[in-house]
C-alpha atoms as a PDB file:
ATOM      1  CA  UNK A   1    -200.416  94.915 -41.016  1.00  0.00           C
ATOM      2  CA  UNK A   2    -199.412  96.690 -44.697  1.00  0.00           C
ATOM      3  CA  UNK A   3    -197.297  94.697 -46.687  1.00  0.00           C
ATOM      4  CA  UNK A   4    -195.022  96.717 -47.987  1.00  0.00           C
ATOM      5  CA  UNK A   5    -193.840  94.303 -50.911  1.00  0.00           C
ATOM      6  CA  UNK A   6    -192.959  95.626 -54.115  1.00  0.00           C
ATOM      7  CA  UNK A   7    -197.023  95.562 -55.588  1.00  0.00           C
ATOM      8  CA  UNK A   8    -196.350  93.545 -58.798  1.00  0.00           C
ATOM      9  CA  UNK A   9    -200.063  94.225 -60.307  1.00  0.00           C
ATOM     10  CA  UNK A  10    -202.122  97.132 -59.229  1.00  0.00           C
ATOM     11  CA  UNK A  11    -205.302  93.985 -58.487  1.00  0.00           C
ATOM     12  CA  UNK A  12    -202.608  93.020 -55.358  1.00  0.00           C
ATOM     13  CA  UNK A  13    -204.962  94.376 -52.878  1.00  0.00           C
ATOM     14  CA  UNK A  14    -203.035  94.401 -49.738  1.00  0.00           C
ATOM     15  CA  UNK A  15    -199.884  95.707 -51.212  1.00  0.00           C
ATOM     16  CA  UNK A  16    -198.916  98.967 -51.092  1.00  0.00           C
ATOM     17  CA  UNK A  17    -198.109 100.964 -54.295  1.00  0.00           C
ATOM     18  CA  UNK A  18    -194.312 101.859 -54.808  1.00  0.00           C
ATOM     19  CA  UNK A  19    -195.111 105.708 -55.364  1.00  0.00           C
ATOM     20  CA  UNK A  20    -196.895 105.767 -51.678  1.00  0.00           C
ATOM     21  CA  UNK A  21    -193.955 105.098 -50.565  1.00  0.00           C
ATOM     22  CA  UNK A  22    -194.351 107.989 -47.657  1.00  0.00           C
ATOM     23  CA  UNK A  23    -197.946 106.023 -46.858  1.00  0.00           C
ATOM     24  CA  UNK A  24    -199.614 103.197 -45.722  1.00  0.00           C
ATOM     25  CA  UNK A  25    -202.345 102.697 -48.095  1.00  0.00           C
ATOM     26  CA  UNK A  26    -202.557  99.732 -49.478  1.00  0.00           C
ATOM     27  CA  UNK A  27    -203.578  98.990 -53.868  1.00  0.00           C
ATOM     28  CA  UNK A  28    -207.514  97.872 -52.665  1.00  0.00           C
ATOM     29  CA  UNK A  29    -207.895 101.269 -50.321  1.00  0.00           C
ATOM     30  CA  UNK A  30    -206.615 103.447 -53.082  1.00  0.00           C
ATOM     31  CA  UNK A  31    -209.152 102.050 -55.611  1.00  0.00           C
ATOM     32  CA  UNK A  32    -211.434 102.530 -53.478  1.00  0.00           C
ATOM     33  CA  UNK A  33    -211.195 106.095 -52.849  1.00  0.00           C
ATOM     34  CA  UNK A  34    -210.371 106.837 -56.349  1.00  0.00           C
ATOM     35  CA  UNK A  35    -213.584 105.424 -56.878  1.00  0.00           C
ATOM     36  CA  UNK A  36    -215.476 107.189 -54.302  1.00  0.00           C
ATOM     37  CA  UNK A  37    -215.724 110.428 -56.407  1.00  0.00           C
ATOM     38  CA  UNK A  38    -217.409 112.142 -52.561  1.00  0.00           C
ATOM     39  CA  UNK A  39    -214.300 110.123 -50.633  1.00  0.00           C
ATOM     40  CA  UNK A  40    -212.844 113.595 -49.302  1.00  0.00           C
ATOM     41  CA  UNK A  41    -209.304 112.001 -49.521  1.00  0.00           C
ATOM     42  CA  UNK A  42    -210.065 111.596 -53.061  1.00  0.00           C
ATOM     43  CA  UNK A  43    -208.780 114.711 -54.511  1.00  0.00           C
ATOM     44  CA  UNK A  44    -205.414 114.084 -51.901  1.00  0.00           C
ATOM     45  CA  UNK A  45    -204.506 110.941 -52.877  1.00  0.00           C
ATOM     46  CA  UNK A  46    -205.274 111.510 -56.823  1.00  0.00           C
ATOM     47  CA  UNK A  47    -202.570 114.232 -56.448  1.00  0.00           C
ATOM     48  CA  UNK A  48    -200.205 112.230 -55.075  1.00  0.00           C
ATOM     49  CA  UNK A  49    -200.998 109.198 -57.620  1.00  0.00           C
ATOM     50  CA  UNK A  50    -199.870 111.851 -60.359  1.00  0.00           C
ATOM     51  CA  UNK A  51    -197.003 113.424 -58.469  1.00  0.00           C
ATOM     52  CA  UNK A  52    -195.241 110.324 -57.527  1.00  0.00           C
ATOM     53  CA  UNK A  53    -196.090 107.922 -60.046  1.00  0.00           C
ATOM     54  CA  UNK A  54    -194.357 107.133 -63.555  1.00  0.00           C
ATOM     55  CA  UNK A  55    -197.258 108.595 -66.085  1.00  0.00           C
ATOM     56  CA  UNK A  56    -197.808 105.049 -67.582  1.00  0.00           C
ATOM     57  CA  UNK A  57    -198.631 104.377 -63.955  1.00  0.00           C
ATOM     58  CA  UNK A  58    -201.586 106.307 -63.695  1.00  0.00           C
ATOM     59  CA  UNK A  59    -203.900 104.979 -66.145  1.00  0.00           C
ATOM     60  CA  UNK A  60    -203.765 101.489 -64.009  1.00  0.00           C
ATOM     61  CA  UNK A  61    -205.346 103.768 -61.066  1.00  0.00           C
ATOM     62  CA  UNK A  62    -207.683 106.466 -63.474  1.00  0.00           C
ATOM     63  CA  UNK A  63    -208.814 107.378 -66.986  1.00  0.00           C
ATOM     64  CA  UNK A  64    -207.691 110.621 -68.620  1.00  0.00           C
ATOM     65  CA  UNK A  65    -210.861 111.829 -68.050  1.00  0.00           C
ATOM     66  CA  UNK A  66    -210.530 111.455 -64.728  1.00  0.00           C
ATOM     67  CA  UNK A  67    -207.931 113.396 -64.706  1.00  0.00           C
ATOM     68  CA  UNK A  68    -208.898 116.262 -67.000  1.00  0.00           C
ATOM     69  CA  UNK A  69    -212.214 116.737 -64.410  1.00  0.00           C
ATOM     70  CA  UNK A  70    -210.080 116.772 -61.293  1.00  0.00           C
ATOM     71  CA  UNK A  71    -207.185 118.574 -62.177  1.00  0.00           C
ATOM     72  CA  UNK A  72    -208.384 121.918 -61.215  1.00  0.00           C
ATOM     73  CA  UNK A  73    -208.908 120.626 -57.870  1.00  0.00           C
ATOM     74  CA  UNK A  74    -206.007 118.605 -57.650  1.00  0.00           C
ATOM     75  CA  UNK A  75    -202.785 121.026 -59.084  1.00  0.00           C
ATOM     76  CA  UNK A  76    -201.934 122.092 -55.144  1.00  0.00           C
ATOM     77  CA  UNK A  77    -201.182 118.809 -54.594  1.00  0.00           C
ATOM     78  CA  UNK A  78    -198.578 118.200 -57.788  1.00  0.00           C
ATOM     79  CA  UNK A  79    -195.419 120.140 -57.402  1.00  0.00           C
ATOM     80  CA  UNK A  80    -193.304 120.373 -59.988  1.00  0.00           C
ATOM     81  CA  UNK A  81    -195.520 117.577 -61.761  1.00  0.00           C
ATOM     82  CA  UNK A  82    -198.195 120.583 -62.508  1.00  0.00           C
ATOM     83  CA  UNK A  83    -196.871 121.538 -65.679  1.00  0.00           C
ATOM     84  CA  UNK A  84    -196.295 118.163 -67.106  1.00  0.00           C
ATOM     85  CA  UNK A  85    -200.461 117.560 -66.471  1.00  0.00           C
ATOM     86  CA  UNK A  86    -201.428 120.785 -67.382  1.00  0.00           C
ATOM     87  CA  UNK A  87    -199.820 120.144 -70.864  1.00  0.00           C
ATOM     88  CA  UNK A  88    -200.371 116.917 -71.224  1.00  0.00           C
ATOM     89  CA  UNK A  89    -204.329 116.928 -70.334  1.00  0.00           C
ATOM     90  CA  UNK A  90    -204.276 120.494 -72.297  1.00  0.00           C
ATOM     91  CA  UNK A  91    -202.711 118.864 -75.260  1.00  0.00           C
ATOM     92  CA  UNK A  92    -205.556 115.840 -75.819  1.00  0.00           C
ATOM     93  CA  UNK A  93    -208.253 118.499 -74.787  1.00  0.00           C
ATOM     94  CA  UNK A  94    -206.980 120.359 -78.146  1.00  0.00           C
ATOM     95  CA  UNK A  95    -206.423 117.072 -79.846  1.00  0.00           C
ATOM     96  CA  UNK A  96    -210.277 115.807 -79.011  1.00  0.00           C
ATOM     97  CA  UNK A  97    -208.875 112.669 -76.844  1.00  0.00           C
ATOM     98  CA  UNK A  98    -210.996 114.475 -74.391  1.00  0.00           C
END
C-alpha cells in the first residue's frame, strides 16, 4: 500500500511526493525512473515533476542539466509551465550555467 503522507524529505522512499498528487508513485520509484535515462516513463513523469512541482522542488529530483537535455522531449507534457522552462533553461544556456 502507498502512503500517502505528506513526504517530508525526498530520501522518504515509500512516500508519495505532494505534486503526484493525481498518482501513486511513491519518492524511491520516481528516483528510480528519473534515473533510468531508457525508463520509457521517464520523459512522462519528468514532465509532470516540472509541471506540478514548486521550481525549488525540482532540483531535489534532477540537475539543470537534466533538464536542459530533456526538455525538448518533455514540453508536451508541461502546460502552461512551458514557458517558465523554456526561459528559465534558455536564460542559464545564455548565461553559461549550462
Amino acid at each position: 500500500m502507498v502512503r500517502r503522507a505528506a513526504l517530508t524529505r525526498p530520501s522518504d522512499d515509500d512516500a508519495v511526493p505532494p505534486f503526484f498528487w493525481d498518482r501513486n508513485v511513491t519518492a524511491g520509484e520516481l528516483r528510480s525512473v528519473l534515473a533510468d535515462r531508457e525508463h520509457p516513463d521517464r520523459l512522462r513523469l519528468l514532465g509532470t515533476l516540472l509541471r506540478e512541482a514548486r521550481p525549488g522542488q525540482v532540483w531535489d529530483w534532477v540537475t539543470p542539466a537534466d533538464v536542459a537535455e530533456a526538455l525538448p522531449q518533455v514540453k508536451p507534457f508541461l502546460g502552461r509551465r512551458r514557458a517558465f522552462w523554456e526561459w528559465l533553461i534558455d536564460g542559464w544556456s545564455q548565461l553559461g550555467l549550462l
